[in-house]
C-alpha atoms as a PDB file:
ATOM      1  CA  UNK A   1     -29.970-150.724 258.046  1.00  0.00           C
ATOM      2  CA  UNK A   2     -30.237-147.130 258.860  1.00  0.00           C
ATOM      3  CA  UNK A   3     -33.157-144.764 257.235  1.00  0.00           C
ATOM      4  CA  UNK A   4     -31.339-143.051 254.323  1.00  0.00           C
ATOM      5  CA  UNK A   5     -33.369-139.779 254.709  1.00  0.00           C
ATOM      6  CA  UNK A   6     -35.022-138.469 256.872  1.00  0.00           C
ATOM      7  CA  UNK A   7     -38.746-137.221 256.475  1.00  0.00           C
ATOM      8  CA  UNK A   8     -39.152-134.072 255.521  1.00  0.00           C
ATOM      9  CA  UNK A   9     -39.375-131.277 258.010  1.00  0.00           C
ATOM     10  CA  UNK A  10     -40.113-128.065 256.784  1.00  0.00           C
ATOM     11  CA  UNK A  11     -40.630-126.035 254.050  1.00  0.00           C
ATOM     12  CA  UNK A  12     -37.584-123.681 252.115  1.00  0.00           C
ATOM     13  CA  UNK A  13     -38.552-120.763 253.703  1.00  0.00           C
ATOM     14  CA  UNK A  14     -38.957-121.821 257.259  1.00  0.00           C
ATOM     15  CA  UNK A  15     -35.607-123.634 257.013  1.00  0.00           C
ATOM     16  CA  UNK A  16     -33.920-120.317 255.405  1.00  0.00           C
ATOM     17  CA  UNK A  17     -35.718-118.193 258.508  1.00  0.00           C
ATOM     18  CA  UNK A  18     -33.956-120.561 260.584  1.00  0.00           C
ATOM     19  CA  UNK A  19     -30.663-120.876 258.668  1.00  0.00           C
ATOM     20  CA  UNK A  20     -30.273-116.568 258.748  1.00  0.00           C
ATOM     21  CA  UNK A  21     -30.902-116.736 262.720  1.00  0.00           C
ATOM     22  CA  UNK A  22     -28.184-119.115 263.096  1.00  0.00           C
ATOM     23  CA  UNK A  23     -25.983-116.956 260.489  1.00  0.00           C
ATOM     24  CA  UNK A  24     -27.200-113.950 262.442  1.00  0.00           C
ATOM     25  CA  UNK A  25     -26.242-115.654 265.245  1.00  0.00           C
ATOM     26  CA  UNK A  26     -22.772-116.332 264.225  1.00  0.00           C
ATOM     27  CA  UNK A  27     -22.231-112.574 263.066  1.00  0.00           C
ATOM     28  CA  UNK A  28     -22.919-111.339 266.009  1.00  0.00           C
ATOM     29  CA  UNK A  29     -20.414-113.710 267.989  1.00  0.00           C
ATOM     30  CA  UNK A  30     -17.672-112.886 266.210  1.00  0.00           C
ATOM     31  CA  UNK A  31     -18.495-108.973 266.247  1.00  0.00           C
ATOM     32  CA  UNK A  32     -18.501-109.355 270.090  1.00  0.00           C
ATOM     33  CA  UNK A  33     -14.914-111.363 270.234  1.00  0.00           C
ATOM     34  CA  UNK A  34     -13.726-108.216 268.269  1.00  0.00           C
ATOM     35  CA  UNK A  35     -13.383-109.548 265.083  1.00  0.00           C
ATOM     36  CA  UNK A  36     -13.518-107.119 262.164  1.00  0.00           C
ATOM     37  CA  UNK A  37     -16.783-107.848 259.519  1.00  0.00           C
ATOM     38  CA  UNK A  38     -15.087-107.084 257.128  1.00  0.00           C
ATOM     39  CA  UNK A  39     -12.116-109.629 257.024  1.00  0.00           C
ATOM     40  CA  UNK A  40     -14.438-112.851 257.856  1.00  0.00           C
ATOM     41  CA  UNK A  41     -18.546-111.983 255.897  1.00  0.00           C
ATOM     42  CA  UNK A  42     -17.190-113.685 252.691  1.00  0.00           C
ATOM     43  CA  UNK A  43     -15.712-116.852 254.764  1.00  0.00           C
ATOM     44  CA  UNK A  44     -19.301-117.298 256.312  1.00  0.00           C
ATOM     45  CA  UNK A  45     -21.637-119.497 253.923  1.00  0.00           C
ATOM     46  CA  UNK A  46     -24.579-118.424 252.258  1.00  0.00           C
ATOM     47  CA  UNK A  47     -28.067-118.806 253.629  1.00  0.00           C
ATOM     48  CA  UNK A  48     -28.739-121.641 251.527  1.00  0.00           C
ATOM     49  CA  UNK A  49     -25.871-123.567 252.216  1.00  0.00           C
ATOM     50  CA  UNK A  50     -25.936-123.454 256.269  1.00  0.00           C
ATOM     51  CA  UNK A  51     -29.733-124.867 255.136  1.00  0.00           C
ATOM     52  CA  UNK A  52     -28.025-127.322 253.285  1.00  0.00           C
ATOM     53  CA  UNK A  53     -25.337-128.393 256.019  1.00  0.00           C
ATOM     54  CA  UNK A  54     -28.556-128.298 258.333  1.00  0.00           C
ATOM     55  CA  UNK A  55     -30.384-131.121 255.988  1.00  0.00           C
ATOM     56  CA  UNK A  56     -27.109-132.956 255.812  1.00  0.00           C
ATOM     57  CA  UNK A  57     -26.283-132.899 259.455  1.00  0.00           C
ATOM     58  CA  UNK A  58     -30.301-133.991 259.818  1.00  0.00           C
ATOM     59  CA  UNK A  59     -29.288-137.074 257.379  1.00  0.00           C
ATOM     60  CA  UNK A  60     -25.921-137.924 259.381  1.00  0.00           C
ATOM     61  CA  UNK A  61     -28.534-138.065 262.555  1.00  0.00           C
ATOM     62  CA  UNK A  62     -30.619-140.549 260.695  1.00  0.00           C
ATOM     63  CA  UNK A  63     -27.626-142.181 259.627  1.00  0.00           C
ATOM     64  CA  UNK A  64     -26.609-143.024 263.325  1.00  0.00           C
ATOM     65  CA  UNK A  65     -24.359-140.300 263.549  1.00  0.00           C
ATOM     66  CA  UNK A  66     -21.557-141.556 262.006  1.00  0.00           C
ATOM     67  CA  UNK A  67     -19.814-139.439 260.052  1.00  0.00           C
ATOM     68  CA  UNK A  68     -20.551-140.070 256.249  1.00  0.00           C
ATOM     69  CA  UNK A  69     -17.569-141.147 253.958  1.00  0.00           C
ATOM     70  CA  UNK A  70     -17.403-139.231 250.887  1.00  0.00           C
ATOM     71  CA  UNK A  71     -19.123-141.120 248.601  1.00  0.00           C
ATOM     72  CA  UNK A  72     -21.900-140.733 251.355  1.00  0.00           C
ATOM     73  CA  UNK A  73     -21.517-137.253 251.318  1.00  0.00           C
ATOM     74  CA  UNK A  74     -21.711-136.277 248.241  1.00  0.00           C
ATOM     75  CA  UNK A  75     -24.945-138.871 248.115  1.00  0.00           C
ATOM     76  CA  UNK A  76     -27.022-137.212 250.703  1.00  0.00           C
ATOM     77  CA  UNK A  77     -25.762-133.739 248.973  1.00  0.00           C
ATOM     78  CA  UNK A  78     -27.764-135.023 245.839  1.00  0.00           C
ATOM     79  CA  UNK A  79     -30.301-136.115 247.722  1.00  0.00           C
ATOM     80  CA  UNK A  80     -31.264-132.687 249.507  1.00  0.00           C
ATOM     81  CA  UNK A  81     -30.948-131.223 245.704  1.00  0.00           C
ATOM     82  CA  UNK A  82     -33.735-133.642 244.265  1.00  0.00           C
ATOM     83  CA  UNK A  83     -35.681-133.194 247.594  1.00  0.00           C
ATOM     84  CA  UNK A  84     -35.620-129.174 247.559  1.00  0.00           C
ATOM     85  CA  UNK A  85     -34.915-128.076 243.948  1.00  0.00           C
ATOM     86  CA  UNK A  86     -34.470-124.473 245.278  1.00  0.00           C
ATOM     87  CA  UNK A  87     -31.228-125.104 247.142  1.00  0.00           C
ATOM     88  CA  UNK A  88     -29.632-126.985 244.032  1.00  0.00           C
ATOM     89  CA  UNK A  89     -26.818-124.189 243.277  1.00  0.00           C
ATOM     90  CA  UNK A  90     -25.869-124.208 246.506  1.00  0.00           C
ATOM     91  CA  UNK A  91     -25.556-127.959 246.963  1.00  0.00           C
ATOM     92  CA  UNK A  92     -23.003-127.765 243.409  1.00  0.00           C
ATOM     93  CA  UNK A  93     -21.432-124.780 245.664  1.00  0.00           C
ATOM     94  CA  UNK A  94     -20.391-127.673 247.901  1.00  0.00           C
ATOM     95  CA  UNK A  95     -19.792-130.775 246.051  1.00  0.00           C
ATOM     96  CA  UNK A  96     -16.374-131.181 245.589  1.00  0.00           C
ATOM     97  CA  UNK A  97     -15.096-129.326 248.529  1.00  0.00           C
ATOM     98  CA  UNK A  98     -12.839-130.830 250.860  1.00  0.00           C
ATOM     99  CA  UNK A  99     -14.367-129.659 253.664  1.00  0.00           C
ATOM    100  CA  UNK A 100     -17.089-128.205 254.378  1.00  0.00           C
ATOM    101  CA  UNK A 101     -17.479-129.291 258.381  1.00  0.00           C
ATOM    102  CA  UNK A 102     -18.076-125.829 259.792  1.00  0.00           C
ATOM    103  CA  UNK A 103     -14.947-123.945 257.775  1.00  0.00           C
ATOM    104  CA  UNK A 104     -16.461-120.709 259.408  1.00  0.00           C
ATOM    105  CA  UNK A 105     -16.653-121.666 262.505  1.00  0.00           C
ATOM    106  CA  UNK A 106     -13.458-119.603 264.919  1.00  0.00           C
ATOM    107  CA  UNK A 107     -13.215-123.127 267.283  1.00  0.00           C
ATOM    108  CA  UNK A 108     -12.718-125.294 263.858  1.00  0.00           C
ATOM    109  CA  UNK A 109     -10.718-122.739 262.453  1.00  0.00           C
ATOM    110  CA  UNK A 110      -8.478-123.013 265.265  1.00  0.00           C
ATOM    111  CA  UNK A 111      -8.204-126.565 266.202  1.00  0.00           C
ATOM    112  CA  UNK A 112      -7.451-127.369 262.460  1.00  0.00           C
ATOM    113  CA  UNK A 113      -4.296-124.984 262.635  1.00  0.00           C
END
């Protein structure tokens, strides 16, 4: 049996540091591919939940990488609430969604046409 979570890594803040660099990161992409900011900012998640998809995707890892069913999803989304308190509304942002596998990203958007 797989480890259900993995340990701990960092604190809130480091993780949200990290989590604004990669949304930074993804801005700035789409700026240079000529995209207007205006017609894709509110389709990019919040700082807390690309932490959130970051402790999830750090749980599918420990997991074996196999991609978790939904009850399994919306298990290790409870999880990373209990485990960092701070990031709770953002975990009830994404409970219940369909999907939530990179939605911002241009590549999934694409393929998923």
């Amino acid at each position: 049996m797989q480890n259900d979570s993995p340990q701990r890594r960092a604190s809130v803040e480091v993780l949200r540091a990290e989590a604004e660099d990669e949304r930074d990161s993804l801005i700035e992409e789409r700026v240079r591919a000529g995209e207007d900011p205006w017609e894709f900012m509110d389709d990019l998640p919040t700082i807390d939940e690309l932490v959130v998809f970051l402790l999830r995707a750090e749980h599918i890892e420990a997991d074996g990488g196999l991609r978790p069913t939904a009850a399994r999803n919306q298990r290790v989304l409870r999880m990373i609430a209990n485990e960092y308190p701070e990031l709770t509304r953002a975990v009830w942002r994404l409970i219940g969604q369909e999907n939530t596998h990179r939605r911002w990203d241009t590549v999934v958007r694409v393929l998923g046409s």
